[in-house]
Protein backbone atom coordinates (compact mmCIF):
# COMPACT_ATOMS: atom_id res chain seq x y z
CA UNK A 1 105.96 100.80 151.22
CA UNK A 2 108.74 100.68 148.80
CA UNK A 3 108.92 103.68 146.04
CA UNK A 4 109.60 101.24 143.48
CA UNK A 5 106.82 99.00 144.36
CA UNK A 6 104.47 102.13 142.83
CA UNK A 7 103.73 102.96 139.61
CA UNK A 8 102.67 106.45 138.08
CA UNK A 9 105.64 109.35 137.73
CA UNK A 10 108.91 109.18 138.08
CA UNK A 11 110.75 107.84 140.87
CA UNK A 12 111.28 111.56 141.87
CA UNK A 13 108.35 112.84 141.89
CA UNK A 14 107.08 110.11 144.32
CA UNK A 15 109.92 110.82 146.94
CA UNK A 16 109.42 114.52 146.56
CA UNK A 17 105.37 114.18 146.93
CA UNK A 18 106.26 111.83 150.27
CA UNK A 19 108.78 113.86 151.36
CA UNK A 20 106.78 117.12 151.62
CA UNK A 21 103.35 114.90 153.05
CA UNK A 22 106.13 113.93 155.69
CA UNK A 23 105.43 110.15 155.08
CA UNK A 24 108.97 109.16 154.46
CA UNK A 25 111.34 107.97 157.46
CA UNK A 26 113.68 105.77 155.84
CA UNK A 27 116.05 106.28 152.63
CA UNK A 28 117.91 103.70 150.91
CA UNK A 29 120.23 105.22 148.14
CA UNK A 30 121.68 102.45 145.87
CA UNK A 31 124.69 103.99 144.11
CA UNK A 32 126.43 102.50 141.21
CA UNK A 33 130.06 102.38 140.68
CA UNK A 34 129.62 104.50 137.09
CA UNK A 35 126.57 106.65 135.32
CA UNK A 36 125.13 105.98 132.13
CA UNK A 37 122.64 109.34 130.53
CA UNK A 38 122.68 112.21 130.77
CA UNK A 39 120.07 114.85 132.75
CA UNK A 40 119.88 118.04 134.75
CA UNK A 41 119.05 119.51 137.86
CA UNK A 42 115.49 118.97 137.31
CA UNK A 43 115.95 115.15 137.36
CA UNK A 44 117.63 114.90 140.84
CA UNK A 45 116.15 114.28 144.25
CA UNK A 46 116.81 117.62 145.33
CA UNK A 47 113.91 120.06 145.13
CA UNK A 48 112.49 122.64 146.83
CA UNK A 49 110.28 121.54 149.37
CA UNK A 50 110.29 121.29 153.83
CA UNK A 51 113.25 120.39 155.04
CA UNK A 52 113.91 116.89 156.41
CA UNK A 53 116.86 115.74 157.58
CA UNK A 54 118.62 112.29 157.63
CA UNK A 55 121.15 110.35 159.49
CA UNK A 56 122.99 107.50 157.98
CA UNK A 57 122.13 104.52 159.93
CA UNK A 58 123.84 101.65 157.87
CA UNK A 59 126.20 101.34 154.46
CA UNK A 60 125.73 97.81 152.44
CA UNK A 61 128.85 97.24 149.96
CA UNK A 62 127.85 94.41 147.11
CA UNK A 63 130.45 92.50 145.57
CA UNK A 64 129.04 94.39 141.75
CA UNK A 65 130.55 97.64 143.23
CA UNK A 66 127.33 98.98 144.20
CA UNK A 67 127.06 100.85 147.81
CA UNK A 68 123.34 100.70 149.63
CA UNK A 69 123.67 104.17 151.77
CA UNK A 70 120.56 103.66 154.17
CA UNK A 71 119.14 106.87 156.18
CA UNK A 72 116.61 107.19 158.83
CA UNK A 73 114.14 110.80 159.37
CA UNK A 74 115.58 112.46 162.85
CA UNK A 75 112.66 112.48 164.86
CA UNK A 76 110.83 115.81 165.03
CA UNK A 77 112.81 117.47 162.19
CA UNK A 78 109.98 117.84 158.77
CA UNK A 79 108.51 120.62 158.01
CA UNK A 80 109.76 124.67 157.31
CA UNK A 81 111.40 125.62 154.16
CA UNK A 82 114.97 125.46 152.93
């Protein structure tokens, strides 16, 4: 299921909620060539919460400048804190 097929709380929250129910095993980051807003630490991914670990499995360059960083769970590796 895609995160941005849901609809409730923020994107973050989602991925954070999955992450910690270990029901995520694939990330795809899009990143954007420039940032636009501001925020803080509390609006980024990274939260407390068991530690899962990715490895980059494939990189997608689109002609707008945007990168598509895709990651897959290492097997056996959820779970414990950081």
């Amino acid at each position: 299921m895609a995160v941005g097929g849901m609809s409730g709380e923020p994107y973050s929250d989602r991925i954070n909620a999955m992450m910690a129910a270990g029901l995520l095993d694939e990330l795809r980051l899009w990143v954007p060539p420039f940032f636009v807003g501001h925020g803080g630490p509390q609006d980024l991914l990274y939260r407390d919460g068991p530690l899962t670990r990715f490895n980059l499995v494939d990189t997608t360059a689109l002609e707008s400048g945007i990168v598509i960083l895709s990651y897959a769970r290492i097997s056996g590796i959820a779970g414990g804190l950081r």
